[in-house]
Protein backbone atom coordinates (compact mmCIF):
# COMPACT_ATOMS: atom_id res chain seq x y z
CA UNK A 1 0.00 0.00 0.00
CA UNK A 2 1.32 3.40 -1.00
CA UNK A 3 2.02 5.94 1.99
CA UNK A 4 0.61 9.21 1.94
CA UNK A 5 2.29 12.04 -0.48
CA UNK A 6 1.92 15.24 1.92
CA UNK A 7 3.53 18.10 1.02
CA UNK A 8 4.98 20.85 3.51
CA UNK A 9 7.29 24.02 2.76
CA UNK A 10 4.84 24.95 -0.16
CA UNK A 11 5.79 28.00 -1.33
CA UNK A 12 4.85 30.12 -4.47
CA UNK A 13 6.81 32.07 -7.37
CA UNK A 14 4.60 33.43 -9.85
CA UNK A 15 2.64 30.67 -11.47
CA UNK A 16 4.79 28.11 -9.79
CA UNK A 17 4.35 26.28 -6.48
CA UNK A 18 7.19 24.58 -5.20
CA UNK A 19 6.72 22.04 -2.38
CA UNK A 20 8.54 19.80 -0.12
CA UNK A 21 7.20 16.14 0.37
CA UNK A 22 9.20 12.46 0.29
CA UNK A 23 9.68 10.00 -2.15
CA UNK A 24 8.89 6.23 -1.94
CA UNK A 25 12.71 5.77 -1.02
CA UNK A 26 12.81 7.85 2.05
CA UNK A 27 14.57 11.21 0.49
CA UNK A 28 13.42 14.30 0.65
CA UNK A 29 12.15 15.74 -2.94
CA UNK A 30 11.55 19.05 -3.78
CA UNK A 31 9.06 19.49 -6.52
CA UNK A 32 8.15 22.27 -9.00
CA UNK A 33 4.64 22.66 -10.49
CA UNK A 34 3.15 25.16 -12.71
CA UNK A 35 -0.47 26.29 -12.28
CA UNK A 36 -1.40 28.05 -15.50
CA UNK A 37 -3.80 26.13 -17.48
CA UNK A 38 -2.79 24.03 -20.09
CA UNK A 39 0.83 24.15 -19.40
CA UNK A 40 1.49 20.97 -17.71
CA UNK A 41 4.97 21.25 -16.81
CA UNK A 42 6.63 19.82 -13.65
CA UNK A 43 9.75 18.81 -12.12
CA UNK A 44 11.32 16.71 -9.46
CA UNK A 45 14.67 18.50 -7.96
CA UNK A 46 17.25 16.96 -5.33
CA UNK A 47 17.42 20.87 -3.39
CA UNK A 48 15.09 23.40 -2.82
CA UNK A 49 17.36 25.92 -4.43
CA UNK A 50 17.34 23.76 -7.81
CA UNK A 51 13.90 24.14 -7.87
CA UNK A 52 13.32 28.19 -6.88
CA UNK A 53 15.63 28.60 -9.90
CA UNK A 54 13.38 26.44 -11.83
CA UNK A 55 10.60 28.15 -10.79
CA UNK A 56 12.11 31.74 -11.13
CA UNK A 57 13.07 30.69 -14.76
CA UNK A 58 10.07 28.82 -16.59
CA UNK A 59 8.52 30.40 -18.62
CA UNK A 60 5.29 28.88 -20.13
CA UNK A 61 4.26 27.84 -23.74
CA UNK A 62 0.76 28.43 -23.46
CA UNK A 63 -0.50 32.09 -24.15
């Protein structure tokens, strides 16, 4: 049975949310996720600073 995915640490940069949860092997993951409809981009990083630059620097597709 899969354990719970909470996230904690959520934070926001523009259309971004970054948030803080684990993955199924124990380590901490910091993931990037972009709001804006139809965009669909996301990303798994190892640090939260990885993924504030990530989130600083996307820039999305859809218009």
């Amino acid at each position: 049975m899969p354990g719970r995915d909470n996230f904690h640490s959520v934070m926001r940069i523009g259309p971004v949310q970054i948030g803080t949860h684990r993955d199924r092997n124990g380590r901490t993951v910091h993931a990037a996720v972009c709001t804006a409809d139809r965009c669909g981009w996301s990303a798994d990083y190892s640090s939260g600073t990885a993924a504030q630059l990530a989130a600083r620097t996307h820039r999305c597709r859809v218009r």
